[in-house]
Protein backbone atom coordinates (compact mmCIF):
# COMPACT_ATOMS: atom_id res chain seq x y z
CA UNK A 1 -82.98 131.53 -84.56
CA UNK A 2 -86.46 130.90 -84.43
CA UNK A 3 -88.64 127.88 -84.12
CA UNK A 4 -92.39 128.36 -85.62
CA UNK A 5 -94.92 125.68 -85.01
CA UNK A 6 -98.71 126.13 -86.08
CA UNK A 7 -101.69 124.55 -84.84
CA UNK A 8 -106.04 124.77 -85.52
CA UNK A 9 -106.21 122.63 -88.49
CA UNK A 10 -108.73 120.77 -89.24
CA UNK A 11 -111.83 119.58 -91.48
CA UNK A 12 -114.60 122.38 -91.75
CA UNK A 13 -117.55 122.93 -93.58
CA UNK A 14 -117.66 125.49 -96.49
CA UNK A 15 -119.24 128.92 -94.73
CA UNK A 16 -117.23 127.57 -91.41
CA UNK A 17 -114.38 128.92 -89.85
CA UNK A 18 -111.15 128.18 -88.02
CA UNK A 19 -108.64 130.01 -86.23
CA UNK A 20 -104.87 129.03 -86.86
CA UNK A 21 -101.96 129.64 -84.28
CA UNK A 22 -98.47 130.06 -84.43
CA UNK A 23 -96.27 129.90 -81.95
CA UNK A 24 -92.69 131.13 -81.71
CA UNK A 25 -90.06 130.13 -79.38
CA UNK A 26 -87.40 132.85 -78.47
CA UNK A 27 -87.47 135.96 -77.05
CA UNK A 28 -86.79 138.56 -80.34
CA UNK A 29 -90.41 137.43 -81.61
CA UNK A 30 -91.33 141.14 -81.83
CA UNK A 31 -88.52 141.84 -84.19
CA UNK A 32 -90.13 139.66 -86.70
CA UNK A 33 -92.32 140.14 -89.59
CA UNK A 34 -94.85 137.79 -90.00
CA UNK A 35 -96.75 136.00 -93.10
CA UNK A 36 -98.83 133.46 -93.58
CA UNK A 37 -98.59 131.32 -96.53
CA UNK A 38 -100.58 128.05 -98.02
CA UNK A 39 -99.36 125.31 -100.14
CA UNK A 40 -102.56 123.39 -102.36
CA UNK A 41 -101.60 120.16 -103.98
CA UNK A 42 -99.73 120.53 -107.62
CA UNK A 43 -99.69 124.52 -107.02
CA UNK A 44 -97.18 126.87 -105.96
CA UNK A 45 -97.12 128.48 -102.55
CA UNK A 46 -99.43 131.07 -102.19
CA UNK A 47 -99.36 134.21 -100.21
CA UNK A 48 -102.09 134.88 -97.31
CA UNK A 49 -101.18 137.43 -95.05
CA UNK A 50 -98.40 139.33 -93.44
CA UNK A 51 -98.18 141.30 -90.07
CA UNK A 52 -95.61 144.32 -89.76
CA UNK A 53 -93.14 143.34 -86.08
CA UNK A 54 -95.51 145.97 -84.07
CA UNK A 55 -98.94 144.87 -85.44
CA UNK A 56 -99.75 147.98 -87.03
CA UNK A 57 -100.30 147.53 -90.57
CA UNK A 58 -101.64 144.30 -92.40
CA UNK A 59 -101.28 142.78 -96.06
CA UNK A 60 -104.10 139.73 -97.07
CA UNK A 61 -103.69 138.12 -100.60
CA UNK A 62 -106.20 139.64 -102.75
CA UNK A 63 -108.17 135.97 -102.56
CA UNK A 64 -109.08 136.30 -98.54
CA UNK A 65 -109.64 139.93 -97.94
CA UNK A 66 -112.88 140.56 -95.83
CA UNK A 67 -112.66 136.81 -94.93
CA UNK A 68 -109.41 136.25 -93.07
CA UNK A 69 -107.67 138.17 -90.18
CA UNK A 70 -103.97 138.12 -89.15
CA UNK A 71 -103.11 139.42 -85.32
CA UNK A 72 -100.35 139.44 -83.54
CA UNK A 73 -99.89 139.18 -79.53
CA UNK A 74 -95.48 140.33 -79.15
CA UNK A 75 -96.36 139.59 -75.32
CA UNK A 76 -97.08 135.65 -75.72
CA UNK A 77 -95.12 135.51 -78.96
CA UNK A 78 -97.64 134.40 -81.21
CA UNK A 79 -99.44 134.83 -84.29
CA UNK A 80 -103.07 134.12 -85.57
CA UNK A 81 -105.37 134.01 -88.68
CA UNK A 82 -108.98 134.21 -88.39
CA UNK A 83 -110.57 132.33 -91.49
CA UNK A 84 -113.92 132.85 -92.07
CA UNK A 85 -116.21 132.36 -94.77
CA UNK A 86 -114.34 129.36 -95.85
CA UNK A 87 -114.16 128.03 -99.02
CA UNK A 88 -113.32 124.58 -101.28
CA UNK A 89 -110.44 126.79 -102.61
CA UNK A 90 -108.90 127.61 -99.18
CA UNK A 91 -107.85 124.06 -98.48
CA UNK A 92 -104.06 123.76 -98.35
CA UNK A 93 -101.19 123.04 -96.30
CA UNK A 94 -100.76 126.66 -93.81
CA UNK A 95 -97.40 127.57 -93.05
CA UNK A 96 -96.52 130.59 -91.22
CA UNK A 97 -93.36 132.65 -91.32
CA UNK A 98 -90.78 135.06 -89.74
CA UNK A 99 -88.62 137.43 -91.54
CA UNK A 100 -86.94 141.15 -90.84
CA UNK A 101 -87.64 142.77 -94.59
CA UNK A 102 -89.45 145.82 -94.60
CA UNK A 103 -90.97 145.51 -97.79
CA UNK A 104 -92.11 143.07 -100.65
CA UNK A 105 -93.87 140.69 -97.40
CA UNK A 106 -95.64 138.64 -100.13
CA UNK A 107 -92.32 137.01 -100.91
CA UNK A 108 -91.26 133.29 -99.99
CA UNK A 109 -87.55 134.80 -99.95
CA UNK A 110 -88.10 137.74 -97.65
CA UNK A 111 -88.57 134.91 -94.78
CA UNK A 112 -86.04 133.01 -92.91
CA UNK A 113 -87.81 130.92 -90.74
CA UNK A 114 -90.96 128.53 -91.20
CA UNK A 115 -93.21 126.48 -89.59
CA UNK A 116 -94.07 122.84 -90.24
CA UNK A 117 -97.59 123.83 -91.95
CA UNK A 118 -100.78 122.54 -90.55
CA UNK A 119 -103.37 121.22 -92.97
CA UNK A 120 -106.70 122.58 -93.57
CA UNK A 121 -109.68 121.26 -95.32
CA UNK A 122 -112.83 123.18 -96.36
CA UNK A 123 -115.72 120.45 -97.27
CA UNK A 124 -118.11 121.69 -100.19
């Protein structure tokens, strides 16, 4: 079992940028997948990014390639995403995620864990 909880939400100017953080408690954090998914009012949940378990290959949702940035640090077991060049459309509820599939990362079901979300807000 894993617990997920996400922080570096907040209220930023379109053209700003934040960094998000997730944090994993546990000590199999490396065996993990990770993803990073957003939830807008009245929409579905959206795919952002995913993170193979030794860092070395990335996915991004079509929408934030060249703006966002998903790393990985197995040693502290955590996760970020870079967001930069942010935009009215990027506001949403940020969740991130752990899962052991290999493949198909841009699906809600290939996770088994998730965080609480933390909210951000891009300003026009």
């Amino acid at each position: 079992q894993v617990q997920l909880v996400e922080s570096g939400g907040g209220l930023v100017q379109a053209g700003g940028s934040l960094r998000l953080t997730c944090a994993a408690s546990g000590r199999t954090f490396r065996t993990y997948a990770m993803g990073w998914f957003r939830l807008a009012p009245g929409k579905e949940r959206e795919f952002v990014a995913a993170i193979t378990k030794s860092g070395g290959s990335t996915y991004y949702a079509d929408s934030v390639k060249g703006r966002f940035t998903i790393s990985r640090d197995n040693a502290k077991s955590m996760v970020d995403l870079q967001m930069n060049s942010l935009k009215p459309e990027d506001t949403a509820v940020y969740y991130c995620a752990a899962g052991r599939a290999a493949q198909s990362m841009a699906l809600n079901s290939k996770y088994d864990y998730w965080g609480q979300g933390t909210q951000v807000t891009v300003a026009s």
